[in-house]
Protein backbone atom coordinates (compact mmCIF):
# COMPACT_ATOMS: atom_id res chain seq x y z
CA UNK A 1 30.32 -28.24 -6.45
CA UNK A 2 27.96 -31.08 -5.70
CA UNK A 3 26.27 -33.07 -8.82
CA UNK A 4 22.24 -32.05 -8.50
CA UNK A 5 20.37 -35.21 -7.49
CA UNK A 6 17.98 -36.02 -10.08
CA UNK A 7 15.23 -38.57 -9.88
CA UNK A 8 16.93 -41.28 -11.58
CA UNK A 9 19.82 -41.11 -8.75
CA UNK A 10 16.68 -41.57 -6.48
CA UNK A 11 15.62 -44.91 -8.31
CA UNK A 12 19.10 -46.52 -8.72
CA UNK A 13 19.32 -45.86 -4.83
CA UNK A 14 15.98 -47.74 -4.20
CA UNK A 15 15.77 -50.02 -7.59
CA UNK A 16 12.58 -48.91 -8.69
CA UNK A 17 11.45 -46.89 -12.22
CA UNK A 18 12.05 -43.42 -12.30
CA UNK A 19 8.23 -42.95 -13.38
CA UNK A 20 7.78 -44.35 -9.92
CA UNK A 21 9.66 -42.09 -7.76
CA UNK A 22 8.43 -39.49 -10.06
CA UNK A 23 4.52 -40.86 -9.14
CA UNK A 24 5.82 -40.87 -5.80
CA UNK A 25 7.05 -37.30 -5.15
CA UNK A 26 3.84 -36.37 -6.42
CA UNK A 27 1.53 -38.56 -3.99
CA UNK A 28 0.05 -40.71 -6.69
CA UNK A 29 -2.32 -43.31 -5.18
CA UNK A 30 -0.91 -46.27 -7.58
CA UNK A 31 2.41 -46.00 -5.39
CA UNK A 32 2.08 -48.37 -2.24
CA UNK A 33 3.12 -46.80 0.75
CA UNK A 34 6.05 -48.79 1.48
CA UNK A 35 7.05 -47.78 -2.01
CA UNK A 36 6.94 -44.45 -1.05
CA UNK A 37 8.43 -44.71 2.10
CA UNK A 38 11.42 -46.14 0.73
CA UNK A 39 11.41 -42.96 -2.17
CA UNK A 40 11.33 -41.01 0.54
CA UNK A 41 14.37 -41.80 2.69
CA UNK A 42 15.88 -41.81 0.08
CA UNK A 43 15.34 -38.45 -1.00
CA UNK A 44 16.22 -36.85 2.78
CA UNK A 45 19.45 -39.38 2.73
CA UNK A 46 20.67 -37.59 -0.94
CA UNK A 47 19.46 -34.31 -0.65
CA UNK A 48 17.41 -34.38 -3.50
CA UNK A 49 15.31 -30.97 -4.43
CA UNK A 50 12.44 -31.06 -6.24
CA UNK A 51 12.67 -28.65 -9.54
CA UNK A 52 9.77 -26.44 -8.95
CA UNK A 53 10.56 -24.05 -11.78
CA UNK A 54 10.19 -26.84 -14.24
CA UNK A 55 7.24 -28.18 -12.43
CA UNK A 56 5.28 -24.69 -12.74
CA UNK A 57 6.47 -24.08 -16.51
CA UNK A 58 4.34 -27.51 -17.03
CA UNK A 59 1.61 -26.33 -15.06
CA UNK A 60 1.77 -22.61 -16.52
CA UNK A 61 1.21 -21.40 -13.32
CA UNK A 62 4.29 -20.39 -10.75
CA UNK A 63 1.99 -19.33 -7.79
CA UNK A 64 4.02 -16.09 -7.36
CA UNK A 65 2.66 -13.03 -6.85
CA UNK A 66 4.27 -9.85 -7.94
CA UNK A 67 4.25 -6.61 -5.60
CA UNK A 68 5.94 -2.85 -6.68
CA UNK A 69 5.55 -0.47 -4.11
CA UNK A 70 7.67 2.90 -4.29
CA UNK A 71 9.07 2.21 -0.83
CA UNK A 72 9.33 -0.27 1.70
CA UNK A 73 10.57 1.94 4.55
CA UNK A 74 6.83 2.70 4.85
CA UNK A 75 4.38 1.89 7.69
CA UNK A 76 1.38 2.19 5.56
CA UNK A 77 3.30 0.61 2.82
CA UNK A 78 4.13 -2.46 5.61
CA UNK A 79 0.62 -2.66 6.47
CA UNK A 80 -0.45 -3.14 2.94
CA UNK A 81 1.92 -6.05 2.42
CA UNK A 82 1.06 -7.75 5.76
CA UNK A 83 -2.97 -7.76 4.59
CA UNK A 84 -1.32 -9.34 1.05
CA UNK A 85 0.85 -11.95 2.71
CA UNK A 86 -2.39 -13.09 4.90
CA UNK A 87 -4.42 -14.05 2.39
CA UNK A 88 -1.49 -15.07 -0.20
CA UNK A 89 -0.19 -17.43 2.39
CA UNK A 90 -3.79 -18.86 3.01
CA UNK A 91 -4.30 -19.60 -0.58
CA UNK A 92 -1.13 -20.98 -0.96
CA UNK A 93 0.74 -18.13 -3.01
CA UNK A 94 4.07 -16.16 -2.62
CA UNK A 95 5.05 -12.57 -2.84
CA UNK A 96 8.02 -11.51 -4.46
CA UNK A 97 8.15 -7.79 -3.15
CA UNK A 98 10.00 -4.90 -4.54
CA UNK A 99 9.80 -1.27 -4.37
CA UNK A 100 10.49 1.89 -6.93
CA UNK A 101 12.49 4.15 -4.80
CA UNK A 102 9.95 6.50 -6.42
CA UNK A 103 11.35 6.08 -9.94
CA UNK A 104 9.50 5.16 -12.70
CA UNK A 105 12.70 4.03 -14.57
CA UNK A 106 12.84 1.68 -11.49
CA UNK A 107 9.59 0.71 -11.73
CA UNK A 108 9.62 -0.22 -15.20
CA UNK A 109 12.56 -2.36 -14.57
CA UNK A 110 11.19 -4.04 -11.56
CA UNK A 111 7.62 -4.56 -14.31
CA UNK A 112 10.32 -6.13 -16.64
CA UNK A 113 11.58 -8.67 -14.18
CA UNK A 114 8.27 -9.86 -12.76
CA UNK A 115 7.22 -10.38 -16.13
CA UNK A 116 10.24 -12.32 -17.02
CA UNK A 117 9.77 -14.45 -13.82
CA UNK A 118 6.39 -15.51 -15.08
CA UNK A 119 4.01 -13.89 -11.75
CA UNK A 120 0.66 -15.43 -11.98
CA UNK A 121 -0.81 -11.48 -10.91
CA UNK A 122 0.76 -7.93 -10.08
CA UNK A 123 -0.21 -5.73 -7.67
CA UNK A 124 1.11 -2.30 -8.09
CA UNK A 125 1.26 1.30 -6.03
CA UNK A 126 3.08 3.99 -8.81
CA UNK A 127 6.14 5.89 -8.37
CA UNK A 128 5.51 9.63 -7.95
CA UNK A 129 7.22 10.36 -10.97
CA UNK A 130 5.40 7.56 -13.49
CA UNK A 131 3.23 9.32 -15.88
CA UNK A 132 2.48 6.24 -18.31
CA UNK A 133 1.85 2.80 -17.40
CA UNK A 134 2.67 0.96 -20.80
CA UNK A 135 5.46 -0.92 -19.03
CA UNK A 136 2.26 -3.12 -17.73
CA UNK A 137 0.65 -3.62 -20.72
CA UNK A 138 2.41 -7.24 -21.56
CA UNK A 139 1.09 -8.33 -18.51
CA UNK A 140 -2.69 -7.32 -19.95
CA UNK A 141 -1.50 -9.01 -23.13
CA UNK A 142 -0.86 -12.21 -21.56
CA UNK A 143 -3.60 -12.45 -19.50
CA UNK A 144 -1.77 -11.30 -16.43
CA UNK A 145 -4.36 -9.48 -13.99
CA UNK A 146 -2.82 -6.29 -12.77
CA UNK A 147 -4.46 -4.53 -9.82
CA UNK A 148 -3.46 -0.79 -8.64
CA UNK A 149 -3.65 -0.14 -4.94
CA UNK A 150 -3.17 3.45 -3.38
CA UNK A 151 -1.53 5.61 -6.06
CA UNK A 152 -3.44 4.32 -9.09
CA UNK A 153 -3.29 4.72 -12.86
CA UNK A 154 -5.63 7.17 -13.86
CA UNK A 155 -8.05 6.90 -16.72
CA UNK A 156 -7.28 3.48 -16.75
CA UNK A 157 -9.67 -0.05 -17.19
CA UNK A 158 -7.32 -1.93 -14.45
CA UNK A 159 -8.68 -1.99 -10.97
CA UNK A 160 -7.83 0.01 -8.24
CA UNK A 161 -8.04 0.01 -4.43
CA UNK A 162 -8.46 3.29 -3.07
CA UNK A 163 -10.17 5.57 -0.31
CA UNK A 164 -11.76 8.43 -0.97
CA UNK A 165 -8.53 10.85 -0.44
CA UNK A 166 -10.60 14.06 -1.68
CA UNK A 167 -13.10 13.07 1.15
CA UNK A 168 -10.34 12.93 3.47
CA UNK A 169 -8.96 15.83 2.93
CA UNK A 170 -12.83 17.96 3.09
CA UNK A 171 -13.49 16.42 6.57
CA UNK A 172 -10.01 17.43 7.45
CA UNK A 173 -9.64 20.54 7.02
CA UNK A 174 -13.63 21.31 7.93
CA UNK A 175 -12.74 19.95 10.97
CA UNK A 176 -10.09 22.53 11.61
CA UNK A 177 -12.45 24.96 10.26
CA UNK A 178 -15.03 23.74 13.00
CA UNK A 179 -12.58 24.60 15.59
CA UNK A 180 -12.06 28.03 14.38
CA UNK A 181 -8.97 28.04 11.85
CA UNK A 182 -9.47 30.35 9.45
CA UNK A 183 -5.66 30.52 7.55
CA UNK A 184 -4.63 26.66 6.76
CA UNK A 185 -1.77 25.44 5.59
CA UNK A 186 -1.89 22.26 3.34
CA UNK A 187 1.58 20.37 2.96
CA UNK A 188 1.24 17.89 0.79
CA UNK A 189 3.45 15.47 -1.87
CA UNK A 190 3.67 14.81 -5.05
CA UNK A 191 0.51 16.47 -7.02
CA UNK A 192 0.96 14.31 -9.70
CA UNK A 193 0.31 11.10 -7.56
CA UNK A 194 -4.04 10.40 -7.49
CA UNK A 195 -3.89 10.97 -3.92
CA UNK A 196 -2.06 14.15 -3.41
CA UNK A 197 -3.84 16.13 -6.45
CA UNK A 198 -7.23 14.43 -4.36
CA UNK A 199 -6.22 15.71 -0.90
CA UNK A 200 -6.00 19.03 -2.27
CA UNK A 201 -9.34 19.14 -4.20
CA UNK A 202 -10.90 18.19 -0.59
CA UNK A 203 -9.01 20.92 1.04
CA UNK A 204 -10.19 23.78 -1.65
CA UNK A 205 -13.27 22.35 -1.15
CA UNK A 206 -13.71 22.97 2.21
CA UNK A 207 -12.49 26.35 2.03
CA UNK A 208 -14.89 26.92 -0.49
CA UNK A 209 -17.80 25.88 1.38
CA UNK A 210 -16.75 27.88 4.67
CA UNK A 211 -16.18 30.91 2.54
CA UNK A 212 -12.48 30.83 2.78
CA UNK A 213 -10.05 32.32 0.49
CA UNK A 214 -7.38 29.41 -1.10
CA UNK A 215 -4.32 31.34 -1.15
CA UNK A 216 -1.24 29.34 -3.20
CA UNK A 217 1.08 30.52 0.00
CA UNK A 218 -0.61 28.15 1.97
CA UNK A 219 0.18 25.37 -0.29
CA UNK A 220 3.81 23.47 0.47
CA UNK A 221 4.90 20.30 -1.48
CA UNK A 222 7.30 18.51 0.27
CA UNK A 223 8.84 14.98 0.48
CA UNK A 224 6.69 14.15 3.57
CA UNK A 225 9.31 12.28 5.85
CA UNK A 226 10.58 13.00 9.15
CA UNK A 227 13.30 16.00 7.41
CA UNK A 228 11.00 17.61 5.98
CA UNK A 229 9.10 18.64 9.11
CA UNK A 230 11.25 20.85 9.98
CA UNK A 231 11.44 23.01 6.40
CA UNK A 232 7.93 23.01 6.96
CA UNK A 233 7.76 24.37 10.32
CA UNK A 234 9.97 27.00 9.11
CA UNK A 235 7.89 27.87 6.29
CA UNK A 236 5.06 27.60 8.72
CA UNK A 237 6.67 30.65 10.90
CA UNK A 238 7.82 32.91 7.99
CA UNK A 239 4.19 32.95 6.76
CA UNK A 240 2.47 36.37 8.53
CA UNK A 241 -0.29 36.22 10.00
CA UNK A 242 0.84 33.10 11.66
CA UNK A 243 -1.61 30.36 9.94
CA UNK A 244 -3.96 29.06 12.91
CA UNK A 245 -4.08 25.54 11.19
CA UNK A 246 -2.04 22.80 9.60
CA UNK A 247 -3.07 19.52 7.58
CA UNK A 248 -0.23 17.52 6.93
CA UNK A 249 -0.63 14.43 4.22
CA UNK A 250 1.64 12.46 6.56
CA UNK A 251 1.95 11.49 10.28
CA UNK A 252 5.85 11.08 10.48
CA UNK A 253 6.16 14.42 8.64
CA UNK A 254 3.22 16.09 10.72
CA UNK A 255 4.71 15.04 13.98
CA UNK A 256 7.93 16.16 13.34
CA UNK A 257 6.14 19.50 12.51
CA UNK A 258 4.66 19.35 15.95
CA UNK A 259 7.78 18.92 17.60
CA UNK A 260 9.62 21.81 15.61
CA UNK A 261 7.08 23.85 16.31
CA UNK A 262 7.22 23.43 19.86
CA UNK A 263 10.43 23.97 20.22
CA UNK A 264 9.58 27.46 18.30
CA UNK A 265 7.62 28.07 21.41
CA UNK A 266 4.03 27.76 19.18
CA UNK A 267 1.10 26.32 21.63
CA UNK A 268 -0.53 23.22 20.13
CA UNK A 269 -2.88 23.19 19.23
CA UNK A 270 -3.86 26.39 20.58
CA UNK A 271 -1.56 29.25 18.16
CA UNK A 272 -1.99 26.10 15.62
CA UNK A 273 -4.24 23.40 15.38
CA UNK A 274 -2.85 20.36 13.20
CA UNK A 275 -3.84 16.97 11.28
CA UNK A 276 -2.28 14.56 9.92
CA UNK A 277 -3.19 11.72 7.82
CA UNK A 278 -2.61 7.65 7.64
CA UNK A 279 -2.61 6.77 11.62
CA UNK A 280 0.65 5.56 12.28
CA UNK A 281 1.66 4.73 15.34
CA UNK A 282 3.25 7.78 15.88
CA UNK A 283 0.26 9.65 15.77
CA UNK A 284 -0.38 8.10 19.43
CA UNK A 285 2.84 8.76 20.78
CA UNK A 286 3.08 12.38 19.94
CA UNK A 287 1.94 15.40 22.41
CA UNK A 288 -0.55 16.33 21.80
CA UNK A 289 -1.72 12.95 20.27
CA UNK A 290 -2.43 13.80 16.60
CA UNK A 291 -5.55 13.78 15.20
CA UNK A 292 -5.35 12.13 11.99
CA UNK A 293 -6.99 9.84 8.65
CA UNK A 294 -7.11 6.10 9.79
CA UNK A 295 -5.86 4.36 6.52
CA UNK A 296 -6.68 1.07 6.44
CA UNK A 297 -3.40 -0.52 5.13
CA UNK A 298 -4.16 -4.07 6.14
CA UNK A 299 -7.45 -4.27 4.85
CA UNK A 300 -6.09 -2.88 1.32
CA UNK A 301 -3.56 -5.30 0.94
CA UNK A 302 -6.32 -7.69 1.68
CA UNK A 303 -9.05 -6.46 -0.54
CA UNK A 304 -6.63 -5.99 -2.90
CA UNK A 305 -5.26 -9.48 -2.86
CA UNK A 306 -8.33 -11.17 -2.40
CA UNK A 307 -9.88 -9.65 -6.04
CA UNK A 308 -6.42 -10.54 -7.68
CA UNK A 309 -6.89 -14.17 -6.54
CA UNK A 310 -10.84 -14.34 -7.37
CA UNK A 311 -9.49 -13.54 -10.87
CA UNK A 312 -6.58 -15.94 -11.24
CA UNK A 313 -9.51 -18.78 -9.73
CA UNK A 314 -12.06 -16.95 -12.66
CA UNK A 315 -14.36 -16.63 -10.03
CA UNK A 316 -16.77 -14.69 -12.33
CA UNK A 317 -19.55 -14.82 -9.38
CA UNK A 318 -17.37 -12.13 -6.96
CA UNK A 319 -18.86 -8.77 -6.91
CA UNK A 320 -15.37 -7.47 -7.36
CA UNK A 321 -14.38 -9.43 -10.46
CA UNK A 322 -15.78 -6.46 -12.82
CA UNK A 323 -15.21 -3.49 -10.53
CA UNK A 324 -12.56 -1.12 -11.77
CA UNK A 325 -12.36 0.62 -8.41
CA UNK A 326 -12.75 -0.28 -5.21
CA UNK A 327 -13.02 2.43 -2.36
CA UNK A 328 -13.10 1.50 1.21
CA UNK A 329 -14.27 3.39 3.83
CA UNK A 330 -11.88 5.67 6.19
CA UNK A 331 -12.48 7.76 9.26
CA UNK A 332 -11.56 10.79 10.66
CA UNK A 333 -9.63 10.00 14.10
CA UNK A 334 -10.21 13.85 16.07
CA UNK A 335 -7.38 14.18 18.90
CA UNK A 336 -5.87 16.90 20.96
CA UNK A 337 -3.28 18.05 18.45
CA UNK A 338 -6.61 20.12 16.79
CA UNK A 339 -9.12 20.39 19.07
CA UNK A 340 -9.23 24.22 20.81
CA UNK A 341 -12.27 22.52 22.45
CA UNK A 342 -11.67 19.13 24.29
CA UNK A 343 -14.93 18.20 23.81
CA UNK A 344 -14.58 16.14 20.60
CA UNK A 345 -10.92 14.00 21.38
CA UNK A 346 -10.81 10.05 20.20
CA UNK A 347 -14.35 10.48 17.77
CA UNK A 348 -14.46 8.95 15.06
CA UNK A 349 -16.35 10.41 11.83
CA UNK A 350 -17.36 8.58 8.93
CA UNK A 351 -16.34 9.81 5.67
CA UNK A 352 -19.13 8.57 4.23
CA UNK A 353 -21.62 10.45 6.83
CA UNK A 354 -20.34 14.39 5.53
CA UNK A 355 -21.02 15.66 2.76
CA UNK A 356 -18.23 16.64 -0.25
């Protein structure tokens, strides 16, 4: 193995002080340019590295950014981290990324070695199974700011980016309500994640407001992915009468409802009107085109990165320095996959023009 250049290999090469090269590598003014030309060359010519780690230990800073998600295979989860790498990479942080694999076991280890590797801030969206977030308390402790995006720690003083799932879920199903559904089916994840035990408050909601009955058949829990479309489309059929609507908490899991269900010779969305949620691209590609939740992914990885930085900078002026959560707006995306009327297909409504 090769000896690590140091910076006193770099001044025997050129015959100057090591506090020189030293001054040099870090583009102090008192070095003359020909000085530092001559550093310089002969850094490239011995392959010297500069020791960051030690550098930022000094400085108390290691501009790294810490990101848990519960999974990676995600397109909403992708979108998220694209928004956080945009404005990380314009403020001149990092992201060291890992994901859950929707264990809170996992999670706490992956809290354990961010906090070993000294992040400057930690942006987190839970495991389904976490039901205590202690494992981010030494963060709080040291100062470390700690923002929740998504699936966020309840009762908690940490901020959170969010949309207003329960909202969601009302205009959702009243859509499918408007178009005559009168026996929905909800199939949803985890209730113990914010968003799922939201999306179902929305959905009694609107039945209650339309006069509906809730009926616990009607409610499936599933793992949302492309498999589980398929139990769910079976469920879907054993159910008598045949429900007339379907709001799925997931595209990929909605679509692949669509397609069992066609192959079960069901109309849509004439015998069954459905909606999914999140707008992934497959919601476009799927016939009927899906009507769906646009969740704005990008923008929360930027909103959320954007207050995490304003509080490493102690920018005490920013309107979301003292805001615990942060809720941006989402729309309902009406397609063919629910409309029994094709008057309606590409509007867009405004969560925030219904009422709950």
């Amino acid at each position: 193995m090769d000896k690590e250049i140091t910076i006193y290999d770099i001044a025997s090469e050129t015959g100057v002080s090591p506090t020189t090269v030293s001054r040099a590598l870090n583009n102090h003014p008192a070095v003359k340019d020909k000085t530092k030309k001559k550093i310089f060359d002969a850094v490239d010519k011995l392959g010297y590295r500069s020791n960051i780690f030690a550098s930022n230990l000094r400085s108390k800073f290691t501009n790294n950014i810490g990101v848990i998600v519960p999974r990676l295979n995600s397109s909403f989860q992708s979108a998220v981290l694209a928004g956080m790498e945009k404005i990380a990479n314009e403020a001149g942080f990092n992201l060291i990324i890992s994901q859950s694999f929707e264990s809170e076991e996992k999670e706490k280890a992956n809290a354990k070695s961010m906090y070993n590797s000294r992040v400057d801030g930690l942006l987190v969206s839970l495991a389904s199974n976490t039901k205590e977030i202690a494992h981010f308390k030494p963060f709080i402790k040291k100062g470390t700011p700690v923002i929740f995006f998504d699936r966020i720690a309840e009762d908690s003083n940490m901020t959170g980016v969010i949309i207003d799932n329960s909202r969601a879920a009302y205009n959702s199903t009243q859509h499918l309500i408007e178009q005559g559904c009168k026996n929905i089916v909800h199939a949803l994840g985890n209730p113990n994640i914010n968003i799922y035990a939201d999306r179902l408050k929305g959905y009694k909601y609107a039945l209650m407001d339309n006069g509906l009955a809730f009926k616990n058949n009607n409610i499936i829990f599933s793992d949302l992915n492309e498999a589980s479309g398929e139990e769910i489309a079976h469920k879907i059929l054993s159910i008598k009468p045949l429900p007339d609507g379907l709001f799925v908490s997931n595209d990929i899991c909605a679509a692949s409802c669509v397609n069992h269900l066609k192959k079960a010779g069901i109309r849509i969305p004439e015998d069954i009107a459905i909606v999914g949620f999140n707008n992934d691209t497959v919601s476009r590609l799927i016939e009927p085109n899906l009507t769906t939740t646009n969740y704005p992914g990008f923008e929360m990885g930027e909103v959320a990165m954007k207050n995490l930085i304003n509080r490493l900078k102690d920018r005490s002026d920013d309107v979301l320095q003292n805001t615990n959560t942060i809720t941006l707006k989402a729309d309902l995306i009406i397609r063919d996959s629910s409309l029994k009327t094709k008057k309606l297909t590409g509007h867009k409504r405004n969560l925030k023009d219904d009422k709950k």
